[in-house]
PDB file of N, CA and C in Angstrom:
ATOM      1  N   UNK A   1       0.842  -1.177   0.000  1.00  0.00           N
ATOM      2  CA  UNK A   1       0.000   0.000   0.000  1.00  0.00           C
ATOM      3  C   UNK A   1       0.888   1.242   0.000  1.00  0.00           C
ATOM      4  N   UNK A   2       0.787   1.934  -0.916  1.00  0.00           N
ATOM      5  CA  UNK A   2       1.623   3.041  -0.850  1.00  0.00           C
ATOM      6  C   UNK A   2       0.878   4.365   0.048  1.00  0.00           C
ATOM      7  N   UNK A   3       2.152   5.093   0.525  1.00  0.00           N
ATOM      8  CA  UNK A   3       1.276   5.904   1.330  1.00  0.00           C
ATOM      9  C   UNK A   3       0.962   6.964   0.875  1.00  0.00           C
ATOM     10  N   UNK A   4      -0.137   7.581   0.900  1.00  0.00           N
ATOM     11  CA  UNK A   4      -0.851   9.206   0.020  1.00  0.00           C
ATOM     12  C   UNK A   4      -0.236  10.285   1.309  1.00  0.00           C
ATOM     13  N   UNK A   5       0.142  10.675   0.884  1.00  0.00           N
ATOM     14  CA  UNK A   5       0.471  11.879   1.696  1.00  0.00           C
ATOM     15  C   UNK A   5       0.157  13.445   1.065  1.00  0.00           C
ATOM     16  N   UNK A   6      -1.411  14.118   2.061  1.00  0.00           N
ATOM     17  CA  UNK A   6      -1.983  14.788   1.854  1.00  0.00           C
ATOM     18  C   UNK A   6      -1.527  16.218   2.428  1.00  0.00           C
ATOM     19  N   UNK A   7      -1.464  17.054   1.239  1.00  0.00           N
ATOM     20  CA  UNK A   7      -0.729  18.483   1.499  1.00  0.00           C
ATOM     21  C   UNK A   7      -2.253  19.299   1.834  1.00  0.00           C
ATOM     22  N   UNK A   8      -2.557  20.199   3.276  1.00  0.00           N
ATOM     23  CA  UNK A   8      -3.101  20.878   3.216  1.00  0.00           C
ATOM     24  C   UNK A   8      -2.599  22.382   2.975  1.00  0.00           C
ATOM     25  N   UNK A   9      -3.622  23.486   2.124  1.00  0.00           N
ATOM     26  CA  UNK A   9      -3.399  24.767   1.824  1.00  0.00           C
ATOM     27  C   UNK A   9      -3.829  25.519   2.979  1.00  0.00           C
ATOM     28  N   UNK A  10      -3.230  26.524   3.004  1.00  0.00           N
ATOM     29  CA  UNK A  10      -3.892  27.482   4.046  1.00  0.00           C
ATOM     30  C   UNK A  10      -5.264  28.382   3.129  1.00  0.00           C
ATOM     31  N   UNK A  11      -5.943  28.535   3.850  1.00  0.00           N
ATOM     32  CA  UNK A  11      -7.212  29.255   2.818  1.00  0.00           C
ATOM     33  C   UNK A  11      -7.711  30.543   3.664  1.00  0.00           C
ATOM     34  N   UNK A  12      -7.741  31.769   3.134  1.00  0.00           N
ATOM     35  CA  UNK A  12      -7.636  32.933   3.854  1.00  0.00           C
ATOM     36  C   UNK A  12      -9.221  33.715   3.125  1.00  0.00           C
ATOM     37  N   UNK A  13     -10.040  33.702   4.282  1.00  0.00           N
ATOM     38  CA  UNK A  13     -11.395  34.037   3.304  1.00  0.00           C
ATOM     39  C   UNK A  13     -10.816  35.647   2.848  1.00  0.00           C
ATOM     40  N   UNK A  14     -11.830  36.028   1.210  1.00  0.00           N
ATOM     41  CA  UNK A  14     -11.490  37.137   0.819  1.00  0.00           C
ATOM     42  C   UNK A  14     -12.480  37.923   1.327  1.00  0.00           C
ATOM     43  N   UNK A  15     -13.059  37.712   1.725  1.00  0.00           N
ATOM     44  CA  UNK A  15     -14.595  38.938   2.785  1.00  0.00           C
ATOM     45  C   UNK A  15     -15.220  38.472   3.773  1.00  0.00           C
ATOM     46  N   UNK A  16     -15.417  39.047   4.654  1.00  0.00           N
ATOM     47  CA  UNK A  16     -15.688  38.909   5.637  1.00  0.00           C
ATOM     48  C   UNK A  16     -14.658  38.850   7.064  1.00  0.00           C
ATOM     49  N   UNK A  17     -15.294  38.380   8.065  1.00  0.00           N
ATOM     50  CA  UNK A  17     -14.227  38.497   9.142  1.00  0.00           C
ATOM     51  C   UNK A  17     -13.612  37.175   9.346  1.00  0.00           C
ATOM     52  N   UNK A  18     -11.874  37.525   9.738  1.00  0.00           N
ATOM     53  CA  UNK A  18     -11.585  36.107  10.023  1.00  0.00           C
ATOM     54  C   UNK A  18     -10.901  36.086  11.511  1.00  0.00           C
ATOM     55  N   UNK A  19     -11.063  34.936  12.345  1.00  0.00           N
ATOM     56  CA  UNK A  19     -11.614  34.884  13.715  1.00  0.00           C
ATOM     57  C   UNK A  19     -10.686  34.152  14.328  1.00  0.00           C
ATOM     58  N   UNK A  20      -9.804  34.105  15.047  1.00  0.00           N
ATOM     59  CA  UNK A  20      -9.184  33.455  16.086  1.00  0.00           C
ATOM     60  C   UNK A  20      -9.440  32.698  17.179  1.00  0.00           C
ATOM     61  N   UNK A  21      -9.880  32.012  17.888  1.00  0.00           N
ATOM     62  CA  UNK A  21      -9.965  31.508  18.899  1.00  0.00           C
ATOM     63  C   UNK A  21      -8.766  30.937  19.295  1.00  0.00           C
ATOM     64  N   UNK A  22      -8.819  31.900  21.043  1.00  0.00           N
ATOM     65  CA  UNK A  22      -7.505  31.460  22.036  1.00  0.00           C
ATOM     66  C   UNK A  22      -7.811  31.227  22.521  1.00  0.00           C
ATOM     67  N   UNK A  23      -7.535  29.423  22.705  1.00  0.00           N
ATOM     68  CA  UNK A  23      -7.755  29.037  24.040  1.00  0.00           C
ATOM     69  C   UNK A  23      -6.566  28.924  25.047  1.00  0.00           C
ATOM     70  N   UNK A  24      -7.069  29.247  26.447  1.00  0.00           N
ATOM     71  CA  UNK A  24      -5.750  28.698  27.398  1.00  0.00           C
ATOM     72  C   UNK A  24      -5.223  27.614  27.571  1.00  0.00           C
ATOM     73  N   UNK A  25      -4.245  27.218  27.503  1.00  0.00           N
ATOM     74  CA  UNK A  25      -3.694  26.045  27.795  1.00  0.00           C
ATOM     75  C   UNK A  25      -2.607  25.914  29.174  1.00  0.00           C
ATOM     76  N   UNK A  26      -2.563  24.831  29.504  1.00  0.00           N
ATOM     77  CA  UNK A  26      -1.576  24.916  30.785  1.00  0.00           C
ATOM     78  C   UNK A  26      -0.568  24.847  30.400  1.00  0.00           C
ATOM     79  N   UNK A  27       0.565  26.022  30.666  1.00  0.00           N
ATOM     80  CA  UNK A  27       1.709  25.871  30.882  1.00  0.00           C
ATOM     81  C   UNK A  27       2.602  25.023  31.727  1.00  0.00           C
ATOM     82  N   UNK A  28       3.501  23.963  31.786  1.00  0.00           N
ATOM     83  CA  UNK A  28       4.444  23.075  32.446  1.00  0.00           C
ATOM     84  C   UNK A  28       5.685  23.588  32.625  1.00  0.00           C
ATOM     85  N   UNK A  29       6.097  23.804  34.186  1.00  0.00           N
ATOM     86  CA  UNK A  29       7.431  24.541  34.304  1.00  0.00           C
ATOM     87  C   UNK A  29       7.895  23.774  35.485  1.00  0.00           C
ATOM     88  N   UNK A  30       9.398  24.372  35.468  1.00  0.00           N
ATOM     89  CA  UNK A  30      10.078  23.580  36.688  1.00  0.00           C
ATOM     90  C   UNK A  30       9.610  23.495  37.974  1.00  0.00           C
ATOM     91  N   UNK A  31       9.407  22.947  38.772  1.00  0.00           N
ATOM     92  CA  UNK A  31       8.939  22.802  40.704  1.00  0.00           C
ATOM     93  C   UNK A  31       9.966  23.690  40.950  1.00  0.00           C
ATOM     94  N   UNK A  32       9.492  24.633  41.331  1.00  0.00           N
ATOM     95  CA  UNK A  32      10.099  25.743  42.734  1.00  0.00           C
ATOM     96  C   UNK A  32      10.586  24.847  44.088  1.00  0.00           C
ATOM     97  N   UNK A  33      11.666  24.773  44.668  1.00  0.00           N
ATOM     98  CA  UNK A  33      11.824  24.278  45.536  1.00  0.00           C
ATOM     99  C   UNK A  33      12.387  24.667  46.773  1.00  0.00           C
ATOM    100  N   UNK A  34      11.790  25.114  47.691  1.00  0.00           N
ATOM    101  CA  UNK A  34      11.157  25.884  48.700  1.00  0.00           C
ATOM    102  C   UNK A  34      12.217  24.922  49.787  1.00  0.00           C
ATOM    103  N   UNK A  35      13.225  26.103  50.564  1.00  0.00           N
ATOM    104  CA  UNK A  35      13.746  25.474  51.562  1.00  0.00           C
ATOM    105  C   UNK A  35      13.296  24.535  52.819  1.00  0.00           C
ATOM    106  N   UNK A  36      13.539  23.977  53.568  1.00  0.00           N
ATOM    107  CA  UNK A  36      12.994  23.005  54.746  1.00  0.00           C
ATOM    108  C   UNK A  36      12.257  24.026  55.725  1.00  0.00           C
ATOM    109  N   UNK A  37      14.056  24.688  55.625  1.00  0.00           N
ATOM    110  CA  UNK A  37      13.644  26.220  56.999  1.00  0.00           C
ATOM    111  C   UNK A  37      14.014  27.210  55.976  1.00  0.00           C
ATOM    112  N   UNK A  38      13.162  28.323  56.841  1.00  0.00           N
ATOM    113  CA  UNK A  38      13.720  29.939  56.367  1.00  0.00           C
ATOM    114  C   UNK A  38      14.855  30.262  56.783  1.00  0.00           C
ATOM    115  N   UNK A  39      15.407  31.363  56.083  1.00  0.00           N
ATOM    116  CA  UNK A  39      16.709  31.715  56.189  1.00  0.00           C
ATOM    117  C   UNK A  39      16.391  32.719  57.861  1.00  0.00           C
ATOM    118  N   UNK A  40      15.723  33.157  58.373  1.00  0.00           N
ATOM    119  CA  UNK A  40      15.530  33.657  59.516  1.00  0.00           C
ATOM    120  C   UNK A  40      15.471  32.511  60.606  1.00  0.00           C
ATOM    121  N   UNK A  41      14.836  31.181  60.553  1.00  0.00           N
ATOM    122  CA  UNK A  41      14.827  30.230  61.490  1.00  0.00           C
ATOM    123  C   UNK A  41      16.459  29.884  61.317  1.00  0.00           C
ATOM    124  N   UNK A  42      16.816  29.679  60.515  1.00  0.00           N
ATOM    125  CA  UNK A  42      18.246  28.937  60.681  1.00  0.00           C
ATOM    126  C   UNK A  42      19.417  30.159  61.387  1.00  0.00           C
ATOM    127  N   UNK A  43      18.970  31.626  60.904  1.00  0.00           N
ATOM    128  CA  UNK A  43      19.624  32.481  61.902  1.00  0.00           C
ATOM    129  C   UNK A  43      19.601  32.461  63.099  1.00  0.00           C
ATOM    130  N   UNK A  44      17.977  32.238  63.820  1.00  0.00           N
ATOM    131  CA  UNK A  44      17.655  32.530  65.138  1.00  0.00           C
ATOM    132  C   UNK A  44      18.490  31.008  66.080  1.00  0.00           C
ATOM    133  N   UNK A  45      18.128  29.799  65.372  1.00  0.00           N
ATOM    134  CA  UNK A  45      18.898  28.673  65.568  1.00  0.00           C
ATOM    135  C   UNK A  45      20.078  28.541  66.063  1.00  0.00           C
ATOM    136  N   UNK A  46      21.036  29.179  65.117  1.00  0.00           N
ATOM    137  CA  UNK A  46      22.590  29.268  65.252  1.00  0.00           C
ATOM    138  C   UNK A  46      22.775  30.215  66.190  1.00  0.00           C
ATOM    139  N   UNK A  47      21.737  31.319  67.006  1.00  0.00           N
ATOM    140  CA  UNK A  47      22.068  32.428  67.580  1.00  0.00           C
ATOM    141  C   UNK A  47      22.072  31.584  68.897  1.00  0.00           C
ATOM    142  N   UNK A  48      20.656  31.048  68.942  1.00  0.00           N
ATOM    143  CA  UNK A  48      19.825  30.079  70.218  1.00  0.00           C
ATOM    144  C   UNK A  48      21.746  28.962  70.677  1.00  0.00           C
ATOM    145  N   UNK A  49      22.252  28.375  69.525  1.00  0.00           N
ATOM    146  CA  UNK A  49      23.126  27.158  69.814  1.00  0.00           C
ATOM    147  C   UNK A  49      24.297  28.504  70.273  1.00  0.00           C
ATOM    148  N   UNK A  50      24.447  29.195  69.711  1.00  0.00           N
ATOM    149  CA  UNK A  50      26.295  30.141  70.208  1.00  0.00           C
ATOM    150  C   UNK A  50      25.433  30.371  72.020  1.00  0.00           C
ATOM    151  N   UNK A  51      24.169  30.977  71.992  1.00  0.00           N
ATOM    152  CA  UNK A  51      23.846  31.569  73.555  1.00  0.00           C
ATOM    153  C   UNK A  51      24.072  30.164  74.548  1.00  0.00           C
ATOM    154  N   UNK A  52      23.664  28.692  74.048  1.00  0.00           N
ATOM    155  CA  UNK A  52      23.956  27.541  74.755  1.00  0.00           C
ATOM    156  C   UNK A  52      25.248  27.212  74.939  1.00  0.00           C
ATOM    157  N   UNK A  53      26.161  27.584  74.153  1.00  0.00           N
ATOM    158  CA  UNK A  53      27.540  27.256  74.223  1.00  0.00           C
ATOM    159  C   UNK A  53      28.154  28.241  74.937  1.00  0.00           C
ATOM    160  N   UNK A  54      28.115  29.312  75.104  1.00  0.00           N
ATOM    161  CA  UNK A  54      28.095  30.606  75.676  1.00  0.00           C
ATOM    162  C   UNK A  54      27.473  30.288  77.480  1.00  0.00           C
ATOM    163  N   UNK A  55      26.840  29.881  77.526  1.00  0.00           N
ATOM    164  CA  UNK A  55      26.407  29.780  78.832  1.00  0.00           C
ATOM    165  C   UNK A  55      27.054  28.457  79.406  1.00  0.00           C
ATOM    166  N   UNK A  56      27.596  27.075  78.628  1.00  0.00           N
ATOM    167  CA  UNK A  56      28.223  26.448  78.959  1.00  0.00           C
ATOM    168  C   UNK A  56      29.669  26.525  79.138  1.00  0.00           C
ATOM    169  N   UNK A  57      30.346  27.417  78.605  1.00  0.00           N
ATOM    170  CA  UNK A  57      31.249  28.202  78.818  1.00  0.00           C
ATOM    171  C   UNK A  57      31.729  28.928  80.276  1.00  0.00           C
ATOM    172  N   UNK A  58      30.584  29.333  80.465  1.00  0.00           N
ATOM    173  CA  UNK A  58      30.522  30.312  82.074  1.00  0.00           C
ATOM    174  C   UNK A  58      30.270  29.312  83.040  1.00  0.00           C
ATOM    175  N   UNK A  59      29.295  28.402  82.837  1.00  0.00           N
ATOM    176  CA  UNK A  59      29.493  27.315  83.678  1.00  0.00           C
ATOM    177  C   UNK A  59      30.814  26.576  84.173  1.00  0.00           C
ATOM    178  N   UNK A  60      31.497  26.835  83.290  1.00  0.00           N
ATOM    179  CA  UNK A  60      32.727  26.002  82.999  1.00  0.00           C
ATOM    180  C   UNK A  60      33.502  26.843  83.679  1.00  0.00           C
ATOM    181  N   UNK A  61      33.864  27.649  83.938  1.00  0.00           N
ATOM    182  CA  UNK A  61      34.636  28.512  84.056  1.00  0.00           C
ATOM    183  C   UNK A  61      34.393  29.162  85.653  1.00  0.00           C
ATOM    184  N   UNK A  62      33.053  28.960  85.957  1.00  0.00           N
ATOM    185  CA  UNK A  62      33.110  29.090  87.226  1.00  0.00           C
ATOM    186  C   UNK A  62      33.005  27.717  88.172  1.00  0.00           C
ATOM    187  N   UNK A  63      32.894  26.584  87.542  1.00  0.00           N
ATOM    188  CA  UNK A  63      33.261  25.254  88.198  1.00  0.00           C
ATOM    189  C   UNK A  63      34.924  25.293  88.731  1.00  0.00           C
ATOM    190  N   UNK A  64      35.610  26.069  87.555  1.00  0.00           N
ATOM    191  CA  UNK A  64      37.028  25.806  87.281  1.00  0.00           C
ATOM    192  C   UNK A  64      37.747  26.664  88.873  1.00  0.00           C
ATOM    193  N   UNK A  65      36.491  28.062  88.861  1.00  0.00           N
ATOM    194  CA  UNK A  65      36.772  29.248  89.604  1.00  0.00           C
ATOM    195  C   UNK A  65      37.230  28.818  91.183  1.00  0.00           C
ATOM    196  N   UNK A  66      35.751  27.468  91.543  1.00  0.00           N
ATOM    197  CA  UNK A  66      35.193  26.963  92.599  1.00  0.00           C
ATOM    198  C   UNK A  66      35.863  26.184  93.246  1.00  0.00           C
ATOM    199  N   UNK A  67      36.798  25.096  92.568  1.00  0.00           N
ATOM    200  CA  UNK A  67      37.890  24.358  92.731  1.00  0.00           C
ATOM    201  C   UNK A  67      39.332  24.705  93.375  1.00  0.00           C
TER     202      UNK A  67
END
């Protein structure tokens, strides 16, 4: 069977109006990927761990004092 391979023309009416229809379609884009934590929690975090180490420090230091 041989294959027909059918050429369509473009056909542009000569009067009257000619009409578009747009439809929306969904656009597909990359996933945004949104940190675990905010950059403010991981500040307050690291502030919270230096004030714990900081206070274990003074502990330390006045055990050392006490001795």
């Amino acid at each position: 069977m041989p294959e027909v391979k059918t050429v369509f023309r473009e056909v542009l009416p000569k009067k009257g109006q000619l009409s578009i229809e747009d439809v929306p379609t969904m656009i597909l884009c990359k996933p945004k990927l949104l940190p675990l934590k905010s950059v403010t929690l991981e500040k307050l975090e690291k502030m919270q761990m230096e004030a714990q180490e900081a206070v274990r420090q003074q502990e330390l230091a006045t055990k050392e004092q006490l001795q």
